[in-house]
Protein backbone atom coordinates (compact mmCIF):
# COMPACT_ATOMS: atom_id res chain seq x y z
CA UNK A 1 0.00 0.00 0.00
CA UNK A 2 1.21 3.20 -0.88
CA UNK A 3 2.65 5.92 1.96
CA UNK A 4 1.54 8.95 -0.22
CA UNK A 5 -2.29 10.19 0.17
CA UNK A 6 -4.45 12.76 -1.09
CA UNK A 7 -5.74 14.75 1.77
CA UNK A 8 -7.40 18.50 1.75
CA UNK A 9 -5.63 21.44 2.81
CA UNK A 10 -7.97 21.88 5.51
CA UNK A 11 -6.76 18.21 7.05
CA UNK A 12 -3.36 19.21 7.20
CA UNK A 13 -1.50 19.41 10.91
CA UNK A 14 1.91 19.87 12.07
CA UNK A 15 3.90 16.16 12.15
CA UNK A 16 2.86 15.37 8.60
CA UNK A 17 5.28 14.83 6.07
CA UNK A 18 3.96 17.21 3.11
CA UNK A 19 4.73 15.23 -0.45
CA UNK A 20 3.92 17.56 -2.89
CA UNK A 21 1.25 20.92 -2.85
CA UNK A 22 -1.37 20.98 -5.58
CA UNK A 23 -1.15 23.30 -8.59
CA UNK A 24 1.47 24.80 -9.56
CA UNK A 25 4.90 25.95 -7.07
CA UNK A 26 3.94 29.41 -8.10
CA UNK A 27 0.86 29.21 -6.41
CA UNK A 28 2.55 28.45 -2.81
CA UNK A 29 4.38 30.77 -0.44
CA UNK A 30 7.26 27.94 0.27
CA UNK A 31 10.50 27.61 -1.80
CA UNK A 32 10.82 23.96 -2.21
CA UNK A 33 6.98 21.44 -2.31
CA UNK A 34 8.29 18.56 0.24
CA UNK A 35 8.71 19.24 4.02
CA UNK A 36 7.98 18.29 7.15
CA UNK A 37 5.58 20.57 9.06
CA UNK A 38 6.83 21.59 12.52
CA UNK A 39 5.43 24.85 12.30
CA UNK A 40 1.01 25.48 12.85
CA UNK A 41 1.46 28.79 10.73
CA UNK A 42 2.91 26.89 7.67
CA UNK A 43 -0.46 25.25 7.57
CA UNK A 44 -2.79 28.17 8.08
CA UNK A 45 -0.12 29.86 5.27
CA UNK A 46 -1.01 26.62 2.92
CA UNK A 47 -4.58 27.16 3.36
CA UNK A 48 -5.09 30.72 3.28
CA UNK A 49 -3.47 30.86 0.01
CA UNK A 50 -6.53 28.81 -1.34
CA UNK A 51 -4.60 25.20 -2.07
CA UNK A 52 -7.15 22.84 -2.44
CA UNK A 53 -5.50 19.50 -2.13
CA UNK A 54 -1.91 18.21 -0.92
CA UNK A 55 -0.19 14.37 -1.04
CA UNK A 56 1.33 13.72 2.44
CA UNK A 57 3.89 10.84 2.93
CA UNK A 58 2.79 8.90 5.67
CA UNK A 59 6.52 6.97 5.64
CA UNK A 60 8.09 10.22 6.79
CA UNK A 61 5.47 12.06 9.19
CA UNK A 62 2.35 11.49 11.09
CA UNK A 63 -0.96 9.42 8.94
CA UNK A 64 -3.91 10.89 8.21
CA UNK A 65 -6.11 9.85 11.31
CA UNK A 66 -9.03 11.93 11.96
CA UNK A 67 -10.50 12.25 7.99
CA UNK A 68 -10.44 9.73 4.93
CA UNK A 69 -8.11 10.50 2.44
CA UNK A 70 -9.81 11.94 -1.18
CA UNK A 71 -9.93 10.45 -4.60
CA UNK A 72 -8.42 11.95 -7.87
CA UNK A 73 -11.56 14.50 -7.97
CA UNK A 74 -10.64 18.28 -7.03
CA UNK A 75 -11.63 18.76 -3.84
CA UNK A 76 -13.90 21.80 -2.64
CA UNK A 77 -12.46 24.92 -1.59
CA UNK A 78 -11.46 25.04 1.83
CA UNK A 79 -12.78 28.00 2.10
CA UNK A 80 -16.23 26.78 1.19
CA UNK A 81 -16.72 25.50 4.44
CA UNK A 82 -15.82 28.12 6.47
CA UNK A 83 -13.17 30.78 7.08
CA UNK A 84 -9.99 29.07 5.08
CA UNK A 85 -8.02 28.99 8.44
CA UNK A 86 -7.68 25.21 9.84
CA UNK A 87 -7.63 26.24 13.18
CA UNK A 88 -10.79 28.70 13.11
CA UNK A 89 -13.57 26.69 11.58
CA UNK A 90 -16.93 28.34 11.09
CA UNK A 91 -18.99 25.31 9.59
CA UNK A 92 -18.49 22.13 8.19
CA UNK A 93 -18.19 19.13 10.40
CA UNK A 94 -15.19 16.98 8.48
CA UNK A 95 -12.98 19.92 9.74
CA UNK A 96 -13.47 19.83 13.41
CA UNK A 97 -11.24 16.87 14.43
CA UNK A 98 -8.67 17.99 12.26
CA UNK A 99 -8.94 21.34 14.23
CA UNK A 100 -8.80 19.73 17.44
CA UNK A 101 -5.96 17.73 16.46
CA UNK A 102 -4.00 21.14 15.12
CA UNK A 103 -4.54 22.15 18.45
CA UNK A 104 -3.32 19.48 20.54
CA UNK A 105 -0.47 19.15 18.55
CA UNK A 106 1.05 22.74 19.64
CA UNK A 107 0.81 22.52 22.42
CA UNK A 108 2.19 18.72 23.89
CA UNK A 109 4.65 16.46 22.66
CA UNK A 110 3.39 13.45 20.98
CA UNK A 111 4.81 10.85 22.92
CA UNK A 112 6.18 9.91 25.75
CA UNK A 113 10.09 9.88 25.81
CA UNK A 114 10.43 6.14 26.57
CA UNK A 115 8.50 5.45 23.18
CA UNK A 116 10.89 7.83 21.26
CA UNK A 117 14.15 6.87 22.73
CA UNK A 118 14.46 4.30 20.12
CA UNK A 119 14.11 5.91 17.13
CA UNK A 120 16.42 8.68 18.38
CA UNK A 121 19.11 6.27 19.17
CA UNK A 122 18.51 5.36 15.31
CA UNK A 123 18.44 8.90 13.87
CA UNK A 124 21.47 9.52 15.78
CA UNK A 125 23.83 6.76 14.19
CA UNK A 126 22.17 7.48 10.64
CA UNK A 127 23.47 11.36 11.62
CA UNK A 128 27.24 10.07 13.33
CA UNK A 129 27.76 8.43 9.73
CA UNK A 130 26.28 11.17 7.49
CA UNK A 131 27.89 13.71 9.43
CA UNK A 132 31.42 11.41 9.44
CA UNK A 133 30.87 10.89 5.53
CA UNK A 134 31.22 15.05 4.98
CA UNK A 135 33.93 15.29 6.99
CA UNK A 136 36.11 12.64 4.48
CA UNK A 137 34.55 14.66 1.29
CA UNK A 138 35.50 17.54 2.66
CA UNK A 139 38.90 16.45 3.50
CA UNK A 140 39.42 15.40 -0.07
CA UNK A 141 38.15 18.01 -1.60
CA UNK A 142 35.19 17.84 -2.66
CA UNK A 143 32.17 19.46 -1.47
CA UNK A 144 29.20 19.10 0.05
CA UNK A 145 25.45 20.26 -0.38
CA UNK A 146 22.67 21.61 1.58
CA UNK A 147 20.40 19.11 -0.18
CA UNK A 148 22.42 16.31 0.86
CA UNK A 149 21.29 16.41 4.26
CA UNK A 150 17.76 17.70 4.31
CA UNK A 151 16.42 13.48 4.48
CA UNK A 152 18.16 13.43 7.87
CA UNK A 153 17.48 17.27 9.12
CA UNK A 154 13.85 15.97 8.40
CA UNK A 155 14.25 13.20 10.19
CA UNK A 156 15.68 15.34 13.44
CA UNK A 157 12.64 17.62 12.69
CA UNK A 158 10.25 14.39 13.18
CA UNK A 159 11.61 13.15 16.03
CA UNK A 160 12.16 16.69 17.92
CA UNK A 161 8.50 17.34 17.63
CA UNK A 162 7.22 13.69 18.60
CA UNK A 163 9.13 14.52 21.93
CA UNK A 164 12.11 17.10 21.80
CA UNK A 165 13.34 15.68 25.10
CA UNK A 166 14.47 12.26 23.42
CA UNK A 167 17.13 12.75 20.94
CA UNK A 168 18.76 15.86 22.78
CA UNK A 169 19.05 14.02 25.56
CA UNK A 170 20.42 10.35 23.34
CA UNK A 171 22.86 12.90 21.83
CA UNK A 172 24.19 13.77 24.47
CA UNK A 173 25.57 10.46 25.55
CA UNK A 174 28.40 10.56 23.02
CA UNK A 175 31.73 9.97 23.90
CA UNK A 176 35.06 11.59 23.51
CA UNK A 177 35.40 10.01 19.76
CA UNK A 178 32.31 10.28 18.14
CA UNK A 179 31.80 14.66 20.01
CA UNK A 180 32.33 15.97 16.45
CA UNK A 181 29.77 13.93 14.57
CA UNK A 182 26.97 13.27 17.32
CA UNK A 183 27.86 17.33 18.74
CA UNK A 184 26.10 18.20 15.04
CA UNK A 185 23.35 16.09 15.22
CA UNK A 186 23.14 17.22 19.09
CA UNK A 187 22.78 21.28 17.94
CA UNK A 188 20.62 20.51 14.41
CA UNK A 189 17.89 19.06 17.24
CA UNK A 190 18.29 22.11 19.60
CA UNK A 191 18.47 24.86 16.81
CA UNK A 192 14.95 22.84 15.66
CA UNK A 193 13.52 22.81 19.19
CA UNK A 194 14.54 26.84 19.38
CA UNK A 195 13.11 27.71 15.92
CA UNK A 196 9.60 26.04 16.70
CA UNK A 197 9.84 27.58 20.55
CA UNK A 198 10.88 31.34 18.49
CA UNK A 199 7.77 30.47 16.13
CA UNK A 200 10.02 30.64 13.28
CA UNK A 201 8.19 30.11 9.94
CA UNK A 202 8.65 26.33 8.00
CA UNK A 203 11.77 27.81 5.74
CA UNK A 204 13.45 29.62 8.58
CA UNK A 205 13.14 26.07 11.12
CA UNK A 206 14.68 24.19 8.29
CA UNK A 207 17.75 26.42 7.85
CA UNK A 208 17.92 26.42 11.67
CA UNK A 209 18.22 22.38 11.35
CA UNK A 210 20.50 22.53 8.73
CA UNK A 211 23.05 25.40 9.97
CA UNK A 212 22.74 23.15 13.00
CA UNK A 213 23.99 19.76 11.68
CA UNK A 214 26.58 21.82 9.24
CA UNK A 215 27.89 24.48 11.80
CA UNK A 216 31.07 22.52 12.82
CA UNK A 217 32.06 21.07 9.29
CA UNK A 218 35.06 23.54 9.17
CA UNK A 219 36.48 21.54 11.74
CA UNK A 220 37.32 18.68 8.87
CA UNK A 221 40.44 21.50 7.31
CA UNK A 222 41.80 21.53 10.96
CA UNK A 223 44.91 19.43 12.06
CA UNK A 224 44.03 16.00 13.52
CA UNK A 225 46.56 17.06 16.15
CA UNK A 226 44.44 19.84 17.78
CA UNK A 227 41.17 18.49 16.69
CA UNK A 228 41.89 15.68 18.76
CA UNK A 229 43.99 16.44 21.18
CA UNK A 230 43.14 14.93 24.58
CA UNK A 231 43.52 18.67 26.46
CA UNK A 232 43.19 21.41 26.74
CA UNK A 233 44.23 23.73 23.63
CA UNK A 234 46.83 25.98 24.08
CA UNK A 235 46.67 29.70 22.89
CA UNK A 236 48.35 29.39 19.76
CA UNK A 237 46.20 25.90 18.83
CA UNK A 238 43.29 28.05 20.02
CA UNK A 239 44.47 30.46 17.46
CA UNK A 240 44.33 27.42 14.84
CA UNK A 241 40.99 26.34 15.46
CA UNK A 242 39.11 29.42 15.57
CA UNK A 243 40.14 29.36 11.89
CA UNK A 244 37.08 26.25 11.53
CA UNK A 245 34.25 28.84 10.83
CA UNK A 246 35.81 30.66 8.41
CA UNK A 247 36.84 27.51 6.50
CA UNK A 248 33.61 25.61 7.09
CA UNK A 249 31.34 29.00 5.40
CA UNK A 250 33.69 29.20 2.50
CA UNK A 251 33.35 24.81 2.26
CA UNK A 252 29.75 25.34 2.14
CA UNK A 253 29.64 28.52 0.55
CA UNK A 254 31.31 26.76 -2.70
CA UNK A 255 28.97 24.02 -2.19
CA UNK A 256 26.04 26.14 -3.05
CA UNK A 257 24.36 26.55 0.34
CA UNK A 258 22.39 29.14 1.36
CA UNK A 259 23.43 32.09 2.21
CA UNK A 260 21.65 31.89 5.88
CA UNK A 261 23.12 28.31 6.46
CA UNK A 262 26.60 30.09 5.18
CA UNK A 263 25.78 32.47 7.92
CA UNK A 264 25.31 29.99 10.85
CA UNK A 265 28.64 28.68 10.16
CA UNK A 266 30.31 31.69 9.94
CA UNK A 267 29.07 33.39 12.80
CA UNK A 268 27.98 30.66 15.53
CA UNK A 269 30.98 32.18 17.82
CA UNK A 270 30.15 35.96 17.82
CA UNK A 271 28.94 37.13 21.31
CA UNK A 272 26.67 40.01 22.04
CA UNK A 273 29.42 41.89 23.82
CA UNK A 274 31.71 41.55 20.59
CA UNK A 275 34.42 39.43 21.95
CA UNK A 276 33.34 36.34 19.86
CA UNK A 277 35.14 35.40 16.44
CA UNK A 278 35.73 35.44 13.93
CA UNK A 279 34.64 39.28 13.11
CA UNK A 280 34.01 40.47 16.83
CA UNK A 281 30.26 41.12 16.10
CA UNK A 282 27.88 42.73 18.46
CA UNK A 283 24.56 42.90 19.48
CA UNK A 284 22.07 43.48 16.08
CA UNK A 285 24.93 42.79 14.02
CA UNK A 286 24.89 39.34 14.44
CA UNK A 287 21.65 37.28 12.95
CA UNK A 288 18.92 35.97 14.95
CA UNK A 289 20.04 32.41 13.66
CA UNK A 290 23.97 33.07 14.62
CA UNK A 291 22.21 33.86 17.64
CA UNK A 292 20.60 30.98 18.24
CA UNK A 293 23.43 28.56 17.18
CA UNK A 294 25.45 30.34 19.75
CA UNK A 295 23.55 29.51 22.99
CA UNK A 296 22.96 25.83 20.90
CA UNK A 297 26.61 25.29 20.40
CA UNK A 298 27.54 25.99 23.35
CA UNK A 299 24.96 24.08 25.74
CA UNK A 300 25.87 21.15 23.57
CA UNK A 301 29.31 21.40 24.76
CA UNK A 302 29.41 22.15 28.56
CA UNK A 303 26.83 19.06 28.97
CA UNK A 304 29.22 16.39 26.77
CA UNK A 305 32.13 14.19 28.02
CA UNK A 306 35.31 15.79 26.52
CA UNK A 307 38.97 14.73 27.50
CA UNK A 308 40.15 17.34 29.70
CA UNK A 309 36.62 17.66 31.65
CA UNK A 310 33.20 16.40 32.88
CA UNK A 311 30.32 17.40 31.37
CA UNK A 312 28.33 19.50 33.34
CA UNK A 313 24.35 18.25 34.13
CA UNK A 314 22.07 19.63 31.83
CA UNK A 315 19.86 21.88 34.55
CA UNK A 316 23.84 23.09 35.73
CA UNK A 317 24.81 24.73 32.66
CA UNK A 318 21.49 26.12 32.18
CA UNK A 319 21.99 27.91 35.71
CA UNK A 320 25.50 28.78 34.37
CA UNK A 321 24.62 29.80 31.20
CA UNK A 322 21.75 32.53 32.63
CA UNK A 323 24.92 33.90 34.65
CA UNK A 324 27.65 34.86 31.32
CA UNK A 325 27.31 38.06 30.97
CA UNK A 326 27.20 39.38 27.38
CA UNK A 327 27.52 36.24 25.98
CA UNK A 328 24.16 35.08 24.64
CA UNK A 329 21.27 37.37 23.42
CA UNK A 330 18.80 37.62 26.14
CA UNK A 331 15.20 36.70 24.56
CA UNK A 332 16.79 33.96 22.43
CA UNK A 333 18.19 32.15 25.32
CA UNK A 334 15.17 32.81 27.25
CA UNK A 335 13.28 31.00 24.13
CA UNK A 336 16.05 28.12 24.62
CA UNK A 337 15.32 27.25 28.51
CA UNK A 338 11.67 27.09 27.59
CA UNK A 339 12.25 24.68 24.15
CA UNK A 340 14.68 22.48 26.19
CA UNK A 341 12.78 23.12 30.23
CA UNK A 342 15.34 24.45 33.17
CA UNK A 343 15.39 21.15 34.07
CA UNK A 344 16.04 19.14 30.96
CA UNK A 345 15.59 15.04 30.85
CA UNK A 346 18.91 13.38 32.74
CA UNK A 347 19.39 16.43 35.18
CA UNK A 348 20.07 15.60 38.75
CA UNK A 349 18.01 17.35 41.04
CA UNK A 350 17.56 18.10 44.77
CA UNK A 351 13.69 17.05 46.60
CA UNK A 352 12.48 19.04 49.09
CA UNK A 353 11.36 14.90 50.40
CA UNK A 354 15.33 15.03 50.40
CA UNK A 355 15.91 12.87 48.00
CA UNK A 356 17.63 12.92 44.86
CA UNK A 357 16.23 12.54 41.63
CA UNK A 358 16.73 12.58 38.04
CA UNK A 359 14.71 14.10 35.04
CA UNK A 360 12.42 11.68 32.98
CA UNK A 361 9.89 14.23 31.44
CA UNK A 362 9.55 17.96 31.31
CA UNK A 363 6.77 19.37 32.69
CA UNK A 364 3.84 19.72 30.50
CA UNK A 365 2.13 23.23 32.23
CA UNK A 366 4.85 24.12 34.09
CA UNK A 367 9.03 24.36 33.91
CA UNK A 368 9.27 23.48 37.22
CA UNK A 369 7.06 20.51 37.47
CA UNK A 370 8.57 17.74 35.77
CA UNK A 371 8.45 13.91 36.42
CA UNK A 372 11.27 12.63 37.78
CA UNK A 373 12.74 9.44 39.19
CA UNK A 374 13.88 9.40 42.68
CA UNK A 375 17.09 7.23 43.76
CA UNK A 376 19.01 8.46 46.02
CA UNK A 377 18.48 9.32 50.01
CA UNK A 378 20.08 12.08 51.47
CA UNK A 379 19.67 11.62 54.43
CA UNK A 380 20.97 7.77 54.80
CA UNK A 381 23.82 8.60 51.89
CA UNK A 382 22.35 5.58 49.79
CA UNK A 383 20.94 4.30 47.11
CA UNK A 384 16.94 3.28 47.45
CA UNK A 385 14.11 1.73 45.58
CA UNK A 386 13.07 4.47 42.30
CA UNK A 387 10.36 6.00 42.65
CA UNK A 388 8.56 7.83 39.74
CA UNK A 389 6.89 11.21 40.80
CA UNK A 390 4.90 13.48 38.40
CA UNK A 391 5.58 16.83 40.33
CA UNK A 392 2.59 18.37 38.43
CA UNK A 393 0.41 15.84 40.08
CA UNK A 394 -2.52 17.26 42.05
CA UNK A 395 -1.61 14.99 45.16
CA UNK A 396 2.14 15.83 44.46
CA UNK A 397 3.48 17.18 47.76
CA UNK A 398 6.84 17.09 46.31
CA UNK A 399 9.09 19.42 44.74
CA UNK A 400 12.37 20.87 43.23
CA UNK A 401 14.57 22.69 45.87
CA UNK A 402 17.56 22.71 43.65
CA UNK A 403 19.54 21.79 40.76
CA UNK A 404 22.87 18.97 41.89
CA UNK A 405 26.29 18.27 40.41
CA UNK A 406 26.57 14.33 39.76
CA UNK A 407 30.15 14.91 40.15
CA UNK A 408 29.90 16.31 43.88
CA UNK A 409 27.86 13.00 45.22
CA UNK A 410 30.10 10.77 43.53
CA UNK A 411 27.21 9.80 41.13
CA UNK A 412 27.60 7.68 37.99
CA UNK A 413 25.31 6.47 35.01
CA UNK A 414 22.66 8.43 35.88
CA UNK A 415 21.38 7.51 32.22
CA UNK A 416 20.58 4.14 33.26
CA UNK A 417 17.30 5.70 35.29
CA UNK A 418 16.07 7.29 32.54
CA UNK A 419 17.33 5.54 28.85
């Protein structure tokens, strides 16, 4: 049976995979006719510019669930049965559970992170070996292509918006030899999660994804001896590899890219206070996607195993991160805490039952209200029987005092509680 299905305009919702847009690619406001949709204003845009009909690809996003598909026939104007805007209907019964899917759809994840962690585990070895592949072409010379990695960026869209928590969280697990490949997968999934949580329209998420995957490829002209050096750089190999983002934007510059992936590249190390690199940019003069890949980069980073440190637990360098200073741009990194939660899956946390406990889920209503799985007893220094508390629970009498370091109670493979 065939994946691709005739469906109207008015059916569409965010987690399909859109095939191809009826009539002609004039007739659309998108540049390309296959995407995934992430974003709930790409499918009022779709409608309100009076598309009757669109092919989905149920292989690569969400089925058609709430209407039957339609035959060959044109289909009525969506506008026929009421306003034009999916979310808004006015009459015209076939539309409502569409509607009330839309709706549900932005505003939870659509399943739980234990039924995702799979797939992410998957998408992140299909990204390791794409991401290891451009690294050897670019080594030899040739180049590489936006287009080349848009199946996987869609991919990374798919699974960020089934449950954002799940593949940040896998991809961070990667160890000391596979940081450069998995670290690109790692910030394509939290650019993604930032561009939906900025409201970012469907072109401007994709390029997010893609500067995201692509932002480190300059890396692949630096030496082997500093790339992988196991410590710390000194100043002059510092020197060296702050020479990657020129060399990766001129890569993918050559390669045809897009001039805002180009930028990503280029500029993912400026700093609001202008003592970033490699042109010492400040404030507006840096791009709202730089921007972004800035606070992605860098949370990506300070929460991975790398030689010469431990990584730092995910609600940690969020507390750290809030306290630099200059460094990130203020609403964007707001936008981050809120697409990734101040207590992100696999941080260690502090119970006011005084017990520890790690992150399983963010909280649905509320940042501070997660579920979590308590271990550890402070008061007896030991290990006990996990428990799993939803904090937003109206019998909850639990609750968050405080963010812990792993590191400071001698705590190991904290991932086995929640992977």
């Amino acid at each position: 049976m065939s994946s691709i299905r005739r469906i109207p305009a008015a059916s569409l919702r965010t987690g399909m995979y859109l095939h191809k847009i009826g009539g002609s690619w004039l007739s659309h406001p998108f540049l390309r006719n296959s995407f995934l949709l992430v974003n709930p204003e790409d499918v009022r845009r779709i409608v309100e510019a009076g598309i009757d009909s669109v092919w989905i690809d149920e292989s690569r996003g969400d089925p058609l669930q709430d209407v039957e598909a339609i035959g060959e026939a044109p289909y009525a104007n969506a506008t026929d049965a009421g306003t034009g805007r999916p979310d808004l209907p006015e009459t015209g019964a076939s539309s409502a559970p569409a509607t009330a899917a839309l709706r549900a759809r932005a505003t939870a994840a659509d399943v739980p992170l234990e039924a995702e962690l799979a797939r992410a585990r998957d998408i992140c070895l299909a990204g390791k070996a794409q991401v290891e592949e451009m690294f050897a072409e670019l080594r030899l010379g040739k180049t590489v292509s936006q287009e080349s990695v848009l199946p996987l960026v869609d991919e990374i869209a798919a699974s960020v918006w089934r449950n954002p928590a799940a593949l940040i969280s896998v991809a961070r697990l990667k160890t000391h030899d596979d940081y450069s490949y998995l670290h690109s997968v790692a910030v394509s999934a939290l650019m993604l999660a930032l561009a939906r949580q900025l409201k970012l329209d469907e072109r401007l998420v994709r390029i997010a994804g893609i500067g995201g995957l692509m932002h480190d490829l300059g890396k692949a002209f630096m030496p082997l001896e500093i790339l992988n050096k196991p410590g710390r750089l000194t100043d002059e190999e510092f020197e060296v590899m702050k020479q990657h983002s020129g060399a990766g934007a001129q890569a993918l510059q050559d390669g045809g890219c897009e001039a805002d992936v180009v930028d990503i590249v280029l500029h993912h190390h400026e700093r609001m206070d202008g003592r970033g690199y490699p042109h010492g940019l400040r404030e507006d003069e840096i791009s709202l996607l730089a921007r972004m890949g800035a606070v992605c980069d860098v949370y990506d980073a300070v929460t991975s195993v790398r030689p010469y440190k431990r990584p730092w637990d995910p609600a940690m360098a969020m507390r750290e991160m809030a306290r630099w200073d200059g460094h990130f741009d203020t609403r964007v990194f707001n936008a981050f805490v809120k697409s990734v939660g101040i207590y992100p899956v696999g941080s260690l946390v502090r119970l006011a039952s005084e017990r520890l406990a790690v992150i399983l889920e963010p909280g649905v209503d509320s940042l501070l209200k997660p579920t979590v799985r308590a271990f550890y007893s402070i008061r007896s220094r030991e290990k006990i029987l996990p428990q799993t508390i939803d904090l937003a629970a109206g019998d909850c009498r639990d609750s968050i005092v405080s963010p812990e370091s792993s590191e400071q109670w001698g705590l190991g493979n904290l991932e086995a509680l929640w992977l």
